[in-house]
Protein backbone atom coordinates (compact mmCIF):
# COMPACT_ATOMS: atom_id res chain seq x y z
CA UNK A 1 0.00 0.00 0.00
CA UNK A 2 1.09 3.58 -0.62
CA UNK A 3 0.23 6.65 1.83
CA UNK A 4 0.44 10.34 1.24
CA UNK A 5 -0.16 12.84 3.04
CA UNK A 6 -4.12 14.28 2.68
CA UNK A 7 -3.29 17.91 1.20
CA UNK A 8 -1.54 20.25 3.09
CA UNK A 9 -2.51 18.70 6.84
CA UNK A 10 -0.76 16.32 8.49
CA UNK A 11 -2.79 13.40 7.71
CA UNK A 12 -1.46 10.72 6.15
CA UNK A 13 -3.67 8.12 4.10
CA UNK A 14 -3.39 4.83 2.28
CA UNK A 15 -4.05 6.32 -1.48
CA UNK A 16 -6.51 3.35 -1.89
CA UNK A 17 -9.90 4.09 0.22
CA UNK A 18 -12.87 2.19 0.88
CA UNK A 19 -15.51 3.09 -0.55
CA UNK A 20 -18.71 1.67 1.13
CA UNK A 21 -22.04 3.02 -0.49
CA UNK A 22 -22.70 -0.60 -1.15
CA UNK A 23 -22.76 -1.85 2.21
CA UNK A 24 -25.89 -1.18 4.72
CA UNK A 25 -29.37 -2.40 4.06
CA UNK A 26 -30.90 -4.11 1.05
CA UNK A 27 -33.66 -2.38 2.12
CA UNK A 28 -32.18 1.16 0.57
CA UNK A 29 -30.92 -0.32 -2.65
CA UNK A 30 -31.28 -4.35 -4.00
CA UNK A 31 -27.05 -4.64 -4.85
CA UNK A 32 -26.22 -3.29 -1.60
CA UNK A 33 -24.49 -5.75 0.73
CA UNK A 34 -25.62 -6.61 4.64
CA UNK A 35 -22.99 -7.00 7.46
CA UNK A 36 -22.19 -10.47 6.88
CA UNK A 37 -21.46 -9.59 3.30
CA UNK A 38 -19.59 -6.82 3.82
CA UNK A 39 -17.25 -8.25 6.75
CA UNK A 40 -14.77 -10.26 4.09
CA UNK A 41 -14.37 -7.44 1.94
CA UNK A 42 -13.48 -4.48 4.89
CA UNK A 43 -11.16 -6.95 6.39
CA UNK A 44 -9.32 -7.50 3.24
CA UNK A 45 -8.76 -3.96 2.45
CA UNK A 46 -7.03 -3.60 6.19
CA UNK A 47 -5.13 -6.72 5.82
CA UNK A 48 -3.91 -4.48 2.67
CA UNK A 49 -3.25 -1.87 4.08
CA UNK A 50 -6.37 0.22 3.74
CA UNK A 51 -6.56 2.86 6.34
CA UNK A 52 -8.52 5.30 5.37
CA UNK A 53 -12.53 4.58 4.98
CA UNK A 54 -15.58 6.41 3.57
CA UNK A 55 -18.99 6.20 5.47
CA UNK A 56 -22.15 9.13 5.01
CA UNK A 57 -25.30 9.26 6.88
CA UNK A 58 -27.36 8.89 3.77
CA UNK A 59 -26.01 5.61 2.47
CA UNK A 60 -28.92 3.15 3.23
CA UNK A 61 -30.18 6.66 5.42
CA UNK A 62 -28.16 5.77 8.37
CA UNK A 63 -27.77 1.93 7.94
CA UNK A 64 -24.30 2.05 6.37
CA UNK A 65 -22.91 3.74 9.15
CA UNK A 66 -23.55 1.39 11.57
CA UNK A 67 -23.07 -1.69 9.01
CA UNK A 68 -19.21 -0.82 8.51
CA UNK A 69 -18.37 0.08 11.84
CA UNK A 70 -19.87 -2.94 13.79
CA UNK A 71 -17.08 -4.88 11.41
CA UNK A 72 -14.53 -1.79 12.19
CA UNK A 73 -14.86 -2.13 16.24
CA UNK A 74 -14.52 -6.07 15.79
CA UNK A 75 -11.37 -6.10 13.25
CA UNK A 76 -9.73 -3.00 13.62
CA UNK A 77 -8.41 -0.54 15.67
CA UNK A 78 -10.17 2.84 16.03
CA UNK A 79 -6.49 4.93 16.23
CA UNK A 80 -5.16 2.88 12.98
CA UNK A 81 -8.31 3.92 11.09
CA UNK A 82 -9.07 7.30 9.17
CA UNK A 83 -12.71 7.60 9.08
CA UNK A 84 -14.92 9.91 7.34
CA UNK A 85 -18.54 9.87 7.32
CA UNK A 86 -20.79 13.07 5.23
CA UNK A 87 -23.82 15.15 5.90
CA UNK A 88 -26.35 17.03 4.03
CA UNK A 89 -28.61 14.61 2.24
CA UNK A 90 -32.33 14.29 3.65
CA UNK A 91 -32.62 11.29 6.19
CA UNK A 92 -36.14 11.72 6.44
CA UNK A 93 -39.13 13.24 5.63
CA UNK A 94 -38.28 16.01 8.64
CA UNK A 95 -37.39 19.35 6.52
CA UNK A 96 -34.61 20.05 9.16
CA UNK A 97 -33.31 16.48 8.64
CA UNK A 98 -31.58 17.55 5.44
CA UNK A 99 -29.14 20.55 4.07
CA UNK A 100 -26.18 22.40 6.39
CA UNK A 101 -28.29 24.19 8.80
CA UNK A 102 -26.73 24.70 11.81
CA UNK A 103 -29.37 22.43 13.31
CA UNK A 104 -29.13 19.29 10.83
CA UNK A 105 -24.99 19.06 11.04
CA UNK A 106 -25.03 19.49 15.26
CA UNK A 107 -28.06 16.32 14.92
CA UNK A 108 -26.28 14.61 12.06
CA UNK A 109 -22.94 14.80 13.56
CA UNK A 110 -24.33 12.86 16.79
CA UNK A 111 -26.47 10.50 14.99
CA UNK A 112 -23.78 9.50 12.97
CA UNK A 113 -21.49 9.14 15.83
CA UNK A 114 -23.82 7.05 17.75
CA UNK A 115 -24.34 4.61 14.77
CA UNK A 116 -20.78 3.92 14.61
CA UNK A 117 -20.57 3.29 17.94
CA UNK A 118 -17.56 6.46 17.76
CA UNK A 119 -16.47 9.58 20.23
CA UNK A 120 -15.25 11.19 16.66
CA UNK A 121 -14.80 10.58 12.58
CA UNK A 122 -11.28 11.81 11.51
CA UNK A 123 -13.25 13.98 8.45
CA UNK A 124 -16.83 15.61 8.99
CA UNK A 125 -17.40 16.33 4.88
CA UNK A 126 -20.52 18.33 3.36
CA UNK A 127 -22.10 15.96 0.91
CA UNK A 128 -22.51 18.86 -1.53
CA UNK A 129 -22.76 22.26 -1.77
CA UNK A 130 -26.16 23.75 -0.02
CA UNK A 131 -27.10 27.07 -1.75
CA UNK A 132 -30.02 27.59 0.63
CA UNK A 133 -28.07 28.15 4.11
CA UNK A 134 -25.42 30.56 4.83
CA UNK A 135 -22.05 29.58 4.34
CA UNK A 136 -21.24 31.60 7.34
CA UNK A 137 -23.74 29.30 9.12
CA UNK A 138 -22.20 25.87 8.17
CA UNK A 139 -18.77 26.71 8.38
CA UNK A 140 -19.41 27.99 11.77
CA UNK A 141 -21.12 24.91 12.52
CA UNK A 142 -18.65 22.52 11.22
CA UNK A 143 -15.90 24.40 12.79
CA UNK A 144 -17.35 23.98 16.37
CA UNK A 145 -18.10 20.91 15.78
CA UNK A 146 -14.18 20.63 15.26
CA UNK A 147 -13.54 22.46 18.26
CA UNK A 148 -15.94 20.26 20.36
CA UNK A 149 -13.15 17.00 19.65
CA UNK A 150 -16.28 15.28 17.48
CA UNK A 151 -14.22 15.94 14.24
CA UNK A 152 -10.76 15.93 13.79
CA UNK A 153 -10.65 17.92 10.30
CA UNK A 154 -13.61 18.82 8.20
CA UNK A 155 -13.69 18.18 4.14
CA UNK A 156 -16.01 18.72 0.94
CA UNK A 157 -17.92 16.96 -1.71
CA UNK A 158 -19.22 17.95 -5.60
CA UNK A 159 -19.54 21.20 -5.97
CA UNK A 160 -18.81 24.11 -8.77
CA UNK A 161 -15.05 25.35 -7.79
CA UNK A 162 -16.60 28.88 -7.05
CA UNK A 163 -18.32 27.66 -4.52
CA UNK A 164 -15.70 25.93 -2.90
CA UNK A 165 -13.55 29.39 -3.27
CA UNK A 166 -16.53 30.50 -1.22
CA UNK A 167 -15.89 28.28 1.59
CA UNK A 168 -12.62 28.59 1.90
CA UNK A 169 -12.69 32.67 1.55
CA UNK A 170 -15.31 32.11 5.00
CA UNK A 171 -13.32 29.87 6.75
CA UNK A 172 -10.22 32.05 5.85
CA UNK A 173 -12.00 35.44 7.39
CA UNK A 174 -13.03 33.82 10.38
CA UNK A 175 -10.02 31.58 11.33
CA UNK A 176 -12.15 28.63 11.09
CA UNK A 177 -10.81 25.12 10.32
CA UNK A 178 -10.47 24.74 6.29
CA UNK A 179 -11.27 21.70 4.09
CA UNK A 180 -8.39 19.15 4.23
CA UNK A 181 -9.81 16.55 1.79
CA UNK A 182 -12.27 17.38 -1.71
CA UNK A 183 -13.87 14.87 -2.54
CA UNK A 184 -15.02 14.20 -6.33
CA UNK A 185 -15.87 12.70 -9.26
CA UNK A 186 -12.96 11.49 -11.99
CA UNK A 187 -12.23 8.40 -14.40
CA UNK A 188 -11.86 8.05 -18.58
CA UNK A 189 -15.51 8.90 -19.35
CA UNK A 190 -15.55 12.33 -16.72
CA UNK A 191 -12.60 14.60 -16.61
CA UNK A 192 -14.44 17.47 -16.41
CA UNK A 193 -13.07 18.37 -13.17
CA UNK A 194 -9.34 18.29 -13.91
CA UNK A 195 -9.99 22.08 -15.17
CA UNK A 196 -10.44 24.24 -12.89
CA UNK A 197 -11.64 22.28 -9.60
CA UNK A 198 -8.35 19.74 -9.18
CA UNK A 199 -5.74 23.05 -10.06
CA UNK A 200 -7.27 24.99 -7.45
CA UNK A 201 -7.11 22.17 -4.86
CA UNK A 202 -3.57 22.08 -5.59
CA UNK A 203 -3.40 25.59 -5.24
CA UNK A 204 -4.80 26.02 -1.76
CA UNK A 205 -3.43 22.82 -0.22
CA UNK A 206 -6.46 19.96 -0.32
CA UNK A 207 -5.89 16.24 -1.35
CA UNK A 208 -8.04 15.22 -3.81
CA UNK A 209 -9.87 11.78 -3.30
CA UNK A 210 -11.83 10.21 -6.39
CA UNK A 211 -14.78 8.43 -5.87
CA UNK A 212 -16.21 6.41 -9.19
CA UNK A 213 -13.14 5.11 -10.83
CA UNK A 214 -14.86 2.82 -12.93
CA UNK A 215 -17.90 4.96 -13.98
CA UNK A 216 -20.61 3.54 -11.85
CA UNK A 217 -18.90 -0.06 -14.13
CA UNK A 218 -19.34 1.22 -17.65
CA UNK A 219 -15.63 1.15 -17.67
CA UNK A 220 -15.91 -2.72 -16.31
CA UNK A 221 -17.37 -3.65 -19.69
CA UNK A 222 -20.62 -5.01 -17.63
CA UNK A 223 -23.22 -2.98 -18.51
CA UNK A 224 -25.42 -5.56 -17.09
CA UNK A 225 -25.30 -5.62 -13.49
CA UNK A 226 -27.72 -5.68 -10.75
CA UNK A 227 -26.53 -2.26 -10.49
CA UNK A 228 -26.40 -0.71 -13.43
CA UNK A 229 -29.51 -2.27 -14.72
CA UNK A 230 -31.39 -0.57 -11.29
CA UNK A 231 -29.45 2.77 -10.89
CA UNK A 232 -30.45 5.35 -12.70
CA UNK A 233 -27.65 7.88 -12.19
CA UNK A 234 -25.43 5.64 -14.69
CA UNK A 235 -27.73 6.16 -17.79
CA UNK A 236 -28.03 9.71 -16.24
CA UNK A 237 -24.08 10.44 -16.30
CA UNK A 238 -22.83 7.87 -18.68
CA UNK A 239 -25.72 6.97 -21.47
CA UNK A 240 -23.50 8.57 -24.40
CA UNK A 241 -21.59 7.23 -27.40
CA UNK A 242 -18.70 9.13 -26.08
CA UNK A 243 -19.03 7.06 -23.02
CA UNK A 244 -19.15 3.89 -24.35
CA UNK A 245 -16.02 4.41 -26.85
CA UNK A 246 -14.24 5.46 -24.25
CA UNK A 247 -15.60 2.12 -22.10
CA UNK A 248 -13.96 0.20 -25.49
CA UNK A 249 -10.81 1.55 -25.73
CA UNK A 250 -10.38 0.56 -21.96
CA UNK A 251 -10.77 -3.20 -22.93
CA UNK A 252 -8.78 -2.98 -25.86
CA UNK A 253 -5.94 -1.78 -23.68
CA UNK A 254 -6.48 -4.11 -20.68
CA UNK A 255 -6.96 -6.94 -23.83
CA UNK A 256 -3.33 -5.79 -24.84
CA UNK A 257 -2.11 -5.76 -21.35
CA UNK A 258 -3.97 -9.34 -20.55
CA UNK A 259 -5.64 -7.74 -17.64
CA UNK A 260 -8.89 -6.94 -16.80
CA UNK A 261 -10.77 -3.30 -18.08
CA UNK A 262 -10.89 -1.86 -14.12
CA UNK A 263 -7.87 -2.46 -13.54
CA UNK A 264 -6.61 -0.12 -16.51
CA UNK A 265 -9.54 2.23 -15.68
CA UNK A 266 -8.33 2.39 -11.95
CA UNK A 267 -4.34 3.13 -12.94
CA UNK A 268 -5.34 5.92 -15.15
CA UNK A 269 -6.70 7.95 -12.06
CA UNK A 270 -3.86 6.34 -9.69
CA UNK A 271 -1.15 7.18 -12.34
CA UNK A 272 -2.06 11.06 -11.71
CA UNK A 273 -0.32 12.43 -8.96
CA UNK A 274 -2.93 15.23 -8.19
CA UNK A 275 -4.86 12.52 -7.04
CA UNK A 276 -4.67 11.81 -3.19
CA UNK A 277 -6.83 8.71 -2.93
CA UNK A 278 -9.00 6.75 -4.90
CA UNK A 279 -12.45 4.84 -3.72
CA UNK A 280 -12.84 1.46 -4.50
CA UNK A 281 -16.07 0.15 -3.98
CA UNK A 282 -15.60 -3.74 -4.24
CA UNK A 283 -18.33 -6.34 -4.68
CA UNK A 284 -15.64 -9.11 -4.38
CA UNK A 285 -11.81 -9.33 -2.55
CA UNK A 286 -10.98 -9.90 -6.46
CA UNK A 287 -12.04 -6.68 -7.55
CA UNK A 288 -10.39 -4.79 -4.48
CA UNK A 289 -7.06 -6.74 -5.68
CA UNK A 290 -7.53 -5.42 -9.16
CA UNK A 291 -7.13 -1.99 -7.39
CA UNK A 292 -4.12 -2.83 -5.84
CA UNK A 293 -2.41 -4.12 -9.08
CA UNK A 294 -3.73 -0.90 -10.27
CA UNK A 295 -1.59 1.17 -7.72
CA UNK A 296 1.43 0.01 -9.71
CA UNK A 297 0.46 -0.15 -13.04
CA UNK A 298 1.87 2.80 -14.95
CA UNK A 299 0.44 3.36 -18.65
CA UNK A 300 2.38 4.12 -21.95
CA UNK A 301 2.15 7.07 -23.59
CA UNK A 302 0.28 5.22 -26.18
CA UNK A 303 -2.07 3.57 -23.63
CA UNK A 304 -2.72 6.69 -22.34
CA UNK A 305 -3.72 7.95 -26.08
CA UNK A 306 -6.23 5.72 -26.95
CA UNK A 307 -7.76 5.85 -23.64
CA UNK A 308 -7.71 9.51 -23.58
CA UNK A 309 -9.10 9.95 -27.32
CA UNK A 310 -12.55 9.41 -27.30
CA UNK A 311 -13.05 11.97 -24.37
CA UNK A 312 -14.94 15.79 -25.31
CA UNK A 313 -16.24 18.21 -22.88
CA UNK A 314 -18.96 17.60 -21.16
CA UNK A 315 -21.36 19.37 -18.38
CA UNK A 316 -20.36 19.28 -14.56
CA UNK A 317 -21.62 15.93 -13.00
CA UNK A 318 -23.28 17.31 -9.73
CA UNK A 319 -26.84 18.64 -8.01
CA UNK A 320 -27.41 21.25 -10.56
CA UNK A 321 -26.93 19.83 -13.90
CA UNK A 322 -29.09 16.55 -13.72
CA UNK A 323 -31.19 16.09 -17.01
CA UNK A 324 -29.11 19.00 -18.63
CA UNK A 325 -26.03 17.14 -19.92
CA UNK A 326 -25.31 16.97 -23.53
CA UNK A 327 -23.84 14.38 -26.05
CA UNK A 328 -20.38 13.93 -27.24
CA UNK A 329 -18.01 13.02 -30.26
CA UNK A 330 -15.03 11.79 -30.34
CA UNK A 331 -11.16 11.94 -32.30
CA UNK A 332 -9.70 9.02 -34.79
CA UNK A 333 -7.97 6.62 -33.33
CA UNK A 334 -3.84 6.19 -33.57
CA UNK A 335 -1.73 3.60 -33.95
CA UNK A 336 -1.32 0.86 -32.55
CA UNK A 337 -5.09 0.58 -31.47
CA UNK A 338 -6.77 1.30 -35.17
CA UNK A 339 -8.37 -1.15 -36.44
């Protein structure tokens, strides 16, 4: 396993993370995977090496939480472990239970705690970016709730880079605690956010941690799983001929490579050093080992080409843009992969 440091803090984290929106209650969603599922695959990733983990409140509303940290408390140690969990997405049918009120992150933070069975999570992260409560209100919030020893850094999630210039320009003029850790959205089908959003990370000190390496699977080449065949943010994000050329030349690499398409998928986003961490949300031990190969996998020039030439611009993937997004075309292919 590799570590680097998480930005400009002092936290230091393996660059593979576990992602764990699949794990809670089948109740939520019908792939997601119960305790007894999940236990083989969390204890695999720390035998690896895997310290740093990914929990939010709304992932099977609540259920995931507690799912992953019942296994965490039995297998693990709580002072080995860097543990972030996110607010901001409704939990119920309350209209305070939702958003970054002052009022929903002070309940959220506790309810989350007390699901995990936890005195603190390592990162307290706004799922996205709430345009309907002050910033001055939730930075406030999440920087007492830093002060109060329930957090130990706070981070971000999805949002327009403005907006996280916002944040940063009201923690900044208030000597509040700043983001450590944005969290977002990058594989060979979305690159969107390697413009502006990744530079100015860089530029103000925050790691970078991808979530979706693999396209929600259209880079797996299985278009037909239980997930993808019942999730409707993948035909949402990735239902474009751009998308699934791109989802091609990914085979045709991994075929040339004799490895498997996620694997490729996953070394293209671990082969750029912006990126601080990478989720990896594994069905199987198998495909959480396909990661690891991935972390030292570095592509060709050429690889990199044909993986990289079927990609145009595209609309932001986040809260605002769903149902706008527009098609795609693509550039000729090179040598060696024509044909």
């Amino acid at each position: 396993m590799q570590y680097v440091r998480l930005g400009q803090s002092g936290l230091k984290v393996s660059r593979l993370c576990l992602g764990t929106m699949n794990m809670g209650s089948k109740e939520w969603k019908p792939w997601i995977f119960d305790e007894k599922e999940s236990e083989p695959i969390i204890r695999h990733a720390l035998d690896n090496g895997v310290n740093f983990i990914d929990l939010a409140d709304f992932y099977s509303i609540g259920a995931g939480e507690e799912v992953v940290c019942n296994v965490l408390r039995r297998i693990g140690r709580r002072d080995d472990m860097v543990i972030t969990t996110k607010v901001g997405y409704a939990m119920s049918d309350d209209i305070n239970a939702q958003g970054h009120s002052r009022k929903n992150i002070f309940n959220a933070i506790d309810n989350s705690l007390q699901r995990m069975g936890m005195d603190y999570v390592d990162i307290y992260m706004l799922h996205y970016f709430d345009t309907e409560t002050p910033l001055e209100e939730t930075m406030g919030a999440l920087n007492d709730i830093v002060l109060a020893g329930k957090a130990r850094y706070i981070g971000v999630s999805t949002m327009y880079t403005w907006q996280l210039a916002k944040i940063l320009q009201v923690c900044d003029k208030n000597g509040w605690a700043r983001p450590i850790n944005m969290q977002l959205q990058l594989n060979c089908a979305y690159r969107e956010e390697e413009r502006e959003m990744i530079p100015f990370c860089m530029d103000q000190g925050i790691g970078v941690s991808v979530f979706s390496p693999l396209a929600r699977g259209i880079l797996t080449s299985d278009l037909q799983s239980t997930r993808n065949k019942t999730d409707f943010f993948t035909a949402e994000m990735y239902n474009d001929q751009a998308s699934r050329d791109i989802a091609h030349s990914v085979a045709k690499v991994a075929d040339a490579r004799g490895c498997l398409p996620a694997q490729v998928a996953q070394a293209w986003v671990l082969n750029k050093r912006e990126v601080s961490s990478m989720l990896v949300g594994a069905d199987t031990t198998a495909q959480f080992d396909s990661a690891l190969a991935a972390l030292e996998m570095q592509l060709s020039a050429e690889e990199l080409y044909e993986l990289e030439r079927n990609y145009t611009p595209c609309d932001l993937i986040n809260d605002y843009t769903s149902g706008k997004r527009i098609a795609r075309t693509a550039r000729q292919a090179m040598a060696p992969f024509t044909g």
